[in-house]
Structures are given as structure tokens and as C-alpha cells.
N, C-alpha and C. Protein backbone atom coordinates (compact mmCIF):
# COMPACT_ATOMS: atom_id res chain seq x y z
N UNK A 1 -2.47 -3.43 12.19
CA UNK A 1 -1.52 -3.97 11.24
C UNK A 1 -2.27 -4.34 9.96
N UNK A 2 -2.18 -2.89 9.12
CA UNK A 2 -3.22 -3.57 7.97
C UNK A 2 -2.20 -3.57 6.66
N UNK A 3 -1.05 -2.90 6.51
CA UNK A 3 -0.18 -3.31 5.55
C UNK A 3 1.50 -4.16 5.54
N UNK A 4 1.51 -4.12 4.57
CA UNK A 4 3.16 -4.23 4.41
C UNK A 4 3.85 -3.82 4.92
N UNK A 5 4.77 -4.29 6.36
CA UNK A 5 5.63 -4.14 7.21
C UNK A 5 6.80 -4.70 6.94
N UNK A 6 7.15 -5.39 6.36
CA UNK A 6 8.57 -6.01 6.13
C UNK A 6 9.21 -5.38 6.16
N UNK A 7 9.38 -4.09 5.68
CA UNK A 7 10.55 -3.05 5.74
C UNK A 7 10.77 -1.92 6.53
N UNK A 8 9.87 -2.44 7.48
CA UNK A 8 9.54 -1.07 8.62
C UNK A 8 10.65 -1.47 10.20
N UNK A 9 10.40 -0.52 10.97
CA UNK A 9 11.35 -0.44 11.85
C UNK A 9 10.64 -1.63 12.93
N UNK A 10 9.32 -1.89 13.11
CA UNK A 10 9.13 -2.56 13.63
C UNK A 10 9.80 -4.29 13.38
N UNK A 11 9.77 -4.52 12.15
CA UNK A 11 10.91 -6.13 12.00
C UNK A 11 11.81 -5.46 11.72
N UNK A 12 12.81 -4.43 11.70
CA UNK A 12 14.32 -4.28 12.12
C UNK A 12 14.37 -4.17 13.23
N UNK A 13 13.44 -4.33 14.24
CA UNK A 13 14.03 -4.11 15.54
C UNK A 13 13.69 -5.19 16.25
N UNK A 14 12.70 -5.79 15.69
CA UNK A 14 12.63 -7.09 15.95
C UNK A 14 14.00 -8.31 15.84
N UNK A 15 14.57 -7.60 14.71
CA UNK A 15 15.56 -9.36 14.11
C UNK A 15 16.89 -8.63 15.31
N UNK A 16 17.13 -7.15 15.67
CA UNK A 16 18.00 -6.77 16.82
C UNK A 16 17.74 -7.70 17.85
N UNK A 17 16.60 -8.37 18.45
CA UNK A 17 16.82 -9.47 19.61
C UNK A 17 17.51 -10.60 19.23
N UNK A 18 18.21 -10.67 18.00
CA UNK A 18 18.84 -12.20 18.36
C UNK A 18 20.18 -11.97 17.65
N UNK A 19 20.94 -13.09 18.04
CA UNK A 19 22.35 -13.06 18.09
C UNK A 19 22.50 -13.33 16.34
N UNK A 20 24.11 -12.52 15.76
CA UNK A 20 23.70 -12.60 14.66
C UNK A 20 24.05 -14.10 13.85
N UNK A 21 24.19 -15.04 14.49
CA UNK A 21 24.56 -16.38 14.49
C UNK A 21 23.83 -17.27 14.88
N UNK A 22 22.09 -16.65 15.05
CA UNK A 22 21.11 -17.31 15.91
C UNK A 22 20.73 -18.90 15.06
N UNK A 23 20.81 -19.69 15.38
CA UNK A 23 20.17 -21.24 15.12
C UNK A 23 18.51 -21.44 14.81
N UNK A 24 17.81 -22.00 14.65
CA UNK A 24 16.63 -22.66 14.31
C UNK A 24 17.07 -24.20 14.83
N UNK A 25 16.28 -24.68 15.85
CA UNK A 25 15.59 -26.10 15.95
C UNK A 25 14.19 -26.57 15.41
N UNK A 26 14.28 -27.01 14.59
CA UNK A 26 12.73 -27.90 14.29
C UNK A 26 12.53 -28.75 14.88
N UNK A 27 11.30 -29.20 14.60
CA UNK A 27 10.44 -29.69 16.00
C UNK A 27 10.43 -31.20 15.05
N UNK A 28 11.28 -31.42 14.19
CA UNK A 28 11.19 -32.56 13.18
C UNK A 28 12.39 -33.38 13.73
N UNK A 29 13.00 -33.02 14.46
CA UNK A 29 14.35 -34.10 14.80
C UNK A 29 15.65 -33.80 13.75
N UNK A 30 15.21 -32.45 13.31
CA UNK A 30 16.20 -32.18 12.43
C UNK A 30 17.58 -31.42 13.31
N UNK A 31 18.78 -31.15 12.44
CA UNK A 31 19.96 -30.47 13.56
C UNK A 31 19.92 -29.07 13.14
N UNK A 32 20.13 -28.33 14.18
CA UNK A 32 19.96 -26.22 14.10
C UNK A 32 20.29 -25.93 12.89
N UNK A 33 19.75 -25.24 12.06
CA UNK A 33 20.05 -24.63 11.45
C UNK A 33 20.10 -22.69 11.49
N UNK A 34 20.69 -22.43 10.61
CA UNK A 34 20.22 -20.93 10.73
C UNK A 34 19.02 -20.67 10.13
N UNK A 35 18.76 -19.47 11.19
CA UNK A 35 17.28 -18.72 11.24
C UNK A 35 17.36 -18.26 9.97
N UNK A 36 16.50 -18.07 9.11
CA UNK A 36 16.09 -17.66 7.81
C UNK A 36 15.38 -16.30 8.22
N UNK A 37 16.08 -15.19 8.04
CA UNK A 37 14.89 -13.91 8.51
C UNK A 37 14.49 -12.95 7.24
N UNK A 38 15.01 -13.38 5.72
CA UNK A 38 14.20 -13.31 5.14
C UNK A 38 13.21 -14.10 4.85
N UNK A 39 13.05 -15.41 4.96
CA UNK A 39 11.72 -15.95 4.82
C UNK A 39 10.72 -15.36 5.86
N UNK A 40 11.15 -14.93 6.82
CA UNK A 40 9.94 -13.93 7.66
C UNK A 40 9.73 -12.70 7.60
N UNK A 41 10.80 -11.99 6.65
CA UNK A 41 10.17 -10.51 6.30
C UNK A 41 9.33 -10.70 5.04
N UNK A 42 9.68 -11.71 4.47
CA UNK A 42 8.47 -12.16 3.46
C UNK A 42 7.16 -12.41 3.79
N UNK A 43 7.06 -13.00 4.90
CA UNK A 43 5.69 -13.58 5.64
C UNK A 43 4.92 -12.27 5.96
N UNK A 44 5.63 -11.21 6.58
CA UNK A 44 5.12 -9.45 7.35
C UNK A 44 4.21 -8.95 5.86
N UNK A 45 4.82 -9.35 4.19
CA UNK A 45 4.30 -8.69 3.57
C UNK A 45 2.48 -8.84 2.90
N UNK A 46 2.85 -9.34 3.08
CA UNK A 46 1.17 -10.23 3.06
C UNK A 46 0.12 -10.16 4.01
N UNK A 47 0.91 -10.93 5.05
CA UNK A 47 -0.18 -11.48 6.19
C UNK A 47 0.00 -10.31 7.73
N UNK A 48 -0.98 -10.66 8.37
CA UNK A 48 -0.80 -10.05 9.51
C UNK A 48 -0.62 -11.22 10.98
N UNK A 49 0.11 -11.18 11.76
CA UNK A 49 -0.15 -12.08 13.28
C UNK A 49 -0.12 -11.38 14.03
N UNK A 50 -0.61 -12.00 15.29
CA UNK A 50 -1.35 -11.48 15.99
C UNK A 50 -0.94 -13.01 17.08
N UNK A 51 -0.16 -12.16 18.01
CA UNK A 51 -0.30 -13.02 19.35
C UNK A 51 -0.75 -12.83 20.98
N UNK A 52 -1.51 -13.68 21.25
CA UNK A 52 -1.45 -13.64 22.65
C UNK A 52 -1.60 -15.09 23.44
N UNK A 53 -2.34 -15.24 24.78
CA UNK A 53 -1.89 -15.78 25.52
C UNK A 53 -0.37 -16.42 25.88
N UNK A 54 -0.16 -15.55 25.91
CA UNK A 54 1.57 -15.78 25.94
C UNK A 54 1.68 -15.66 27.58
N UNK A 55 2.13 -17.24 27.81
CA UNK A 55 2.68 -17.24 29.10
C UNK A 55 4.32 -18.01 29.42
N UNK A 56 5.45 -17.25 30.04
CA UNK A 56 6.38 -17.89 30.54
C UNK A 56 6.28 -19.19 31.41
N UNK A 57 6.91 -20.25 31.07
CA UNK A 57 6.51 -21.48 31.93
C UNK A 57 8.14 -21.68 32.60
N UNK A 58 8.59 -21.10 32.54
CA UNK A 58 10.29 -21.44 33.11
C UNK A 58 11.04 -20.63 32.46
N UNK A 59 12.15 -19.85 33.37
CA UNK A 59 13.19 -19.26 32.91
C UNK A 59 14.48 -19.04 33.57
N UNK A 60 15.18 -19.75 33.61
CA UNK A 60 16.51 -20.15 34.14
C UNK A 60 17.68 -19.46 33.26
N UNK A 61 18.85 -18.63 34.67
CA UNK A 61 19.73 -18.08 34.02
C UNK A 61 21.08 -18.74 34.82
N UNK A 62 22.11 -19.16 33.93
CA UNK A 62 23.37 -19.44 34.65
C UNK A 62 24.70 -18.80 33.69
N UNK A 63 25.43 -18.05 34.92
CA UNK A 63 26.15 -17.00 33.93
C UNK A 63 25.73 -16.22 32.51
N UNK A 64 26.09 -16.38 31.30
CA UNK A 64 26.08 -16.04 30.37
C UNK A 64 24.86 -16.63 29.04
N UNK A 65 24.32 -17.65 30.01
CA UNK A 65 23.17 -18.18 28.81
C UNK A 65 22.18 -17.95 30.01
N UNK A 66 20.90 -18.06 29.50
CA UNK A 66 19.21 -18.32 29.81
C UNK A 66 18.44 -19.20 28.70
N UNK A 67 17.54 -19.69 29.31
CA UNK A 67 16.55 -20.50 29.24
C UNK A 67 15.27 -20.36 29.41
N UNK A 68 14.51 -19.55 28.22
CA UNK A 68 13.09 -19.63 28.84
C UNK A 68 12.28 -20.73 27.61
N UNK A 69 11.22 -21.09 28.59
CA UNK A 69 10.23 -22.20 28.01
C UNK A 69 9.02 -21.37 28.25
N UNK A 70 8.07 -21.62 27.06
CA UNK A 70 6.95 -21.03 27.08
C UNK A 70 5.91 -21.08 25.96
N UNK A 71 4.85 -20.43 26.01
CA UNK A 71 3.65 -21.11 25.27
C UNK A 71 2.76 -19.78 25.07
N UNK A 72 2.16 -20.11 23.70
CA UNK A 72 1.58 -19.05 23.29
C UNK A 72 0.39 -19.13 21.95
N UNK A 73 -0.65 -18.27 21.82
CA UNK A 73 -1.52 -18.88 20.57
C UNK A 73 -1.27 -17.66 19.53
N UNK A 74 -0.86 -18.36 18.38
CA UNK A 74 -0.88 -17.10 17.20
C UNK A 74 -2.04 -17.28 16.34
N UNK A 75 -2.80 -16.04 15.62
CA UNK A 75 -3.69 -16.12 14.43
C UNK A 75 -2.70 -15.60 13.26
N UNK A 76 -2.94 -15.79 12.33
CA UNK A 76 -2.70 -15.11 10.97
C UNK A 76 -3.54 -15.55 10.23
N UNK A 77 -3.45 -13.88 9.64
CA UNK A 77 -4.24 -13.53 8.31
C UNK A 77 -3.59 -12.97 7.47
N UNK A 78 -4.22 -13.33 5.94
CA UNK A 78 -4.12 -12.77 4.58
C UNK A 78 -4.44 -11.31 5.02
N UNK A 79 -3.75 -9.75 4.88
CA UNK A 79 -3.79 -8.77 5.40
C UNK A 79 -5.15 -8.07 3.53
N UNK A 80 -4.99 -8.68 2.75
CA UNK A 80 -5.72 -8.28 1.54
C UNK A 80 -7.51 -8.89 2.49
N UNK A 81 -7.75 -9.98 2.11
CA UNK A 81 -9.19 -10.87 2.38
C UNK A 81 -9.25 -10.24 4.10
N UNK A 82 -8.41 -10.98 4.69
CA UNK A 82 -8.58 -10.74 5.90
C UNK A 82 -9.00 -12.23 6.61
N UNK A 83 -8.71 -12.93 5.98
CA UNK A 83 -9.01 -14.85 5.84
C UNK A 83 -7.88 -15.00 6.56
N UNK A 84 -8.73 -15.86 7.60
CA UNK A 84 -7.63 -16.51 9.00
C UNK A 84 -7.04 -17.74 8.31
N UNK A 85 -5.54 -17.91 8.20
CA UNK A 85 -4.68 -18.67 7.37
C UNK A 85 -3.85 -19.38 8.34
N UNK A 86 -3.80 -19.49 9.49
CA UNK A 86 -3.78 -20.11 10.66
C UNK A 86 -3.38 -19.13 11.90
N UNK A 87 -4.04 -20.82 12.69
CA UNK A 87 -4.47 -20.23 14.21
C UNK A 87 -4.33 -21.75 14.96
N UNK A 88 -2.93 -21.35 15.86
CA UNK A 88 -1.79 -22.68 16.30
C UNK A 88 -1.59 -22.11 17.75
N UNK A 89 -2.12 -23.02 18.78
CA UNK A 89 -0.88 -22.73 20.16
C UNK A 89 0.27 -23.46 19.82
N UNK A 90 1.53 -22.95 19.80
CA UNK A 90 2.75 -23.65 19.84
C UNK A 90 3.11 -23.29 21.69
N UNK A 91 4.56 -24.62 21.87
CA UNK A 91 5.16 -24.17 23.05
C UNK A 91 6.32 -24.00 22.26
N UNK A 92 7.40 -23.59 22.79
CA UNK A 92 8.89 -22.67 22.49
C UNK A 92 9.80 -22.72 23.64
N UNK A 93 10.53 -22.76 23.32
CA UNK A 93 12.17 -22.53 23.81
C UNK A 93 12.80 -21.78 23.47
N UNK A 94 13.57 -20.81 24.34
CA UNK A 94 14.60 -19.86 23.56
C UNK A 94 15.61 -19.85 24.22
N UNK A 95 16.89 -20.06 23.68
CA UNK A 95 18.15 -20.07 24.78
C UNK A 95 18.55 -18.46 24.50
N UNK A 96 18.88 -18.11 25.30
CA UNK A 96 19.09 -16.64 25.28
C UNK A 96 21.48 -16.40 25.46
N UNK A 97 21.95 -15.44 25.09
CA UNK A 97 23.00 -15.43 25.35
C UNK A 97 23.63 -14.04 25.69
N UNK A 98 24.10 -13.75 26.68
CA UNK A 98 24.70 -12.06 26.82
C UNK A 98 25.65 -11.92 26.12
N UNK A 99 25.83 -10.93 25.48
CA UNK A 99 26.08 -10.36 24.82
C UNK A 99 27.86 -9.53 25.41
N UNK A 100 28.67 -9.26 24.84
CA UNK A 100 29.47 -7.94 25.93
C UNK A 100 29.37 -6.86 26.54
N UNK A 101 28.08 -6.45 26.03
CA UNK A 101 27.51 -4.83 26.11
C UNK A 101 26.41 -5.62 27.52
N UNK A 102 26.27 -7.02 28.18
CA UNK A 102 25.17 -7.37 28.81
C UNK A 102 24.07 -7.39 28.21
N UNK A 103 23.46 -7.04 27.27
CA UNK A 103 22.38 -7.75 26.50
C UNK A 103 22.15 -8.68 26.03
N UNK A 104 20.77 -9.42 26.75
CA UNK A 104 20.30 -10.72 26.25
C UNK A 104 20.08 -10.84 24.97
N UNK A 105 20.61 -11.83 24.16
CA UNK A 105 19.95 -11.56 22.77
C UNK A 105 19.54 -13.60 22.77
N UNK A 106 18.84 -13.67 22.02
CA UNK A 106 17.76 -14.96 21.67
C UNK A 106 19.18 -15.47 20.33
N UNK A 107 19.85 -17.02 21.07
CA UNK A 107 20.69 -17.52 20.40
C UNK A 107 20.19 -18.41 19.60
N UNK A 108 19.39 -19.75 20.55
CA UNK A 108 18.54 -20.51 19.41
C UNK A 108 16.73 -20.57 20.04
N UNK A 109 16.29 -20.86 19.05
CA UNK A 109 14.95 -20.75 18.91
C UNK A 109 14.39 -22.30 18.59
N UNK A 110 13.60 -22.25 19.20
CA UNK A 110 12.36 -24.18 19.02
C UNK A 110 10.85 -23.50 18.86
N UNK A 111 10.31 -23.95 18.14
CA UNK A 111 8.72 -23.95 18.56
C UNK A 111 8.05 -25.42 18.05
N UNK A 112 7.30 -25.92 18.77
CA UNK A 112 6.45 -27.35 18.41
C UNK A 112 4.72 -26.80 19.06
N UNK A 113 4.39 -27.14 17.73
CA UNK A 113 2.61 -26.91 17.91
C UNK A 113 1.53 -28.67 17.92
């Protein structure tokens, strides 16, 4: 990932996992808002991330919603320098919701680092 992706199929197929009404929780005590997914195709143009240790810690399904909890470490970099611009384990929440077609899609989203 050494350029400008914002407009590539990889984040259009990315923002396809979530519902198109998906929420944002901050980890500030603030109330859901909507996901901003241009402020993150903005972020693809610049920088690069890079995740792993990504592990599921719980995932509970009843009828039509799910629940997974989980934890993971991201780096990012300036994709120009190549200067690590952070490097955070957050944990996360994602409530998930089916869809009519049965597809899970990611309704609201949490992360706290």
C-alpha cells in the first residue's frame, strides 16, 4: 500500500460492510452519531494502515442483530516519508444487523484505545 487508495475498489468495498445508516460511538460519552466515511477516504489518501493482532474476544448472535467485541493494534504512516504517525491497540465493538438479502452488515461501531 504505497499510494492513494481512496478511490479504489478496495474502500468501496470496504464502506459495502455497513449498513447505510451505520452510527459512530465515541469513546468520549458522547451519543451515536453518523459514521463520517468521507473523513476516512480522506485518511486512505495520504497515509497507509496496517493492522494486525486482531483477535475476536466475544461474538453473540440473537435473531437479527450480533455482537462482536474485540481488539486489535493499528500502525499508520505518512505513505510520502513513510513516518509512523501512529501506532494504538484499541478494543471495539461492532453491533452487526441482517440485512433482507441475510447479510451481516456492521450497524454501529465503538473503538476506545
Amino acid at each position: 500500500m504505497t499510494k492513494d487508495i481512496s478511490d479504489s475498489l478496495v474502500v468501496n468495498e470496504w464502506k459495502s460492510l455497513f449498513t447505510n445508516d451505520i452510527a459512530w460511538l465515541s469513546s468520549k460519552g458522547e451519543a451515536p452519531a453518523p459514521f463520517e466515511f468521507d473523513a476516512y477516504r480522506s485518511e486512505f489518501k495520504g497515509k497507509k494502515i496496517h493492522y494486525d493482532q486482531f483477535t475476536i474476544d466475544r461474538c453473540d448472535a440473537s435473531g437479527n442483530l450480533d455482537y462482536v467485541a474485540y481488539h486489535f493494534h493499528m500502525v499508520v504512516k505518512e505513505i510520502k516519508s513513510n513516518e509512523t504517525v501512529g501506532d494504538k491497540l484499541f478494543s471495539a465493538v461492532a453491533i452487526l444487523k441482517r440485512d433482507s438479502a441475510g447479510k451481516w452488515k456492521i450497524a454501529l461501531l465503538a473503538y476506545k484505545d
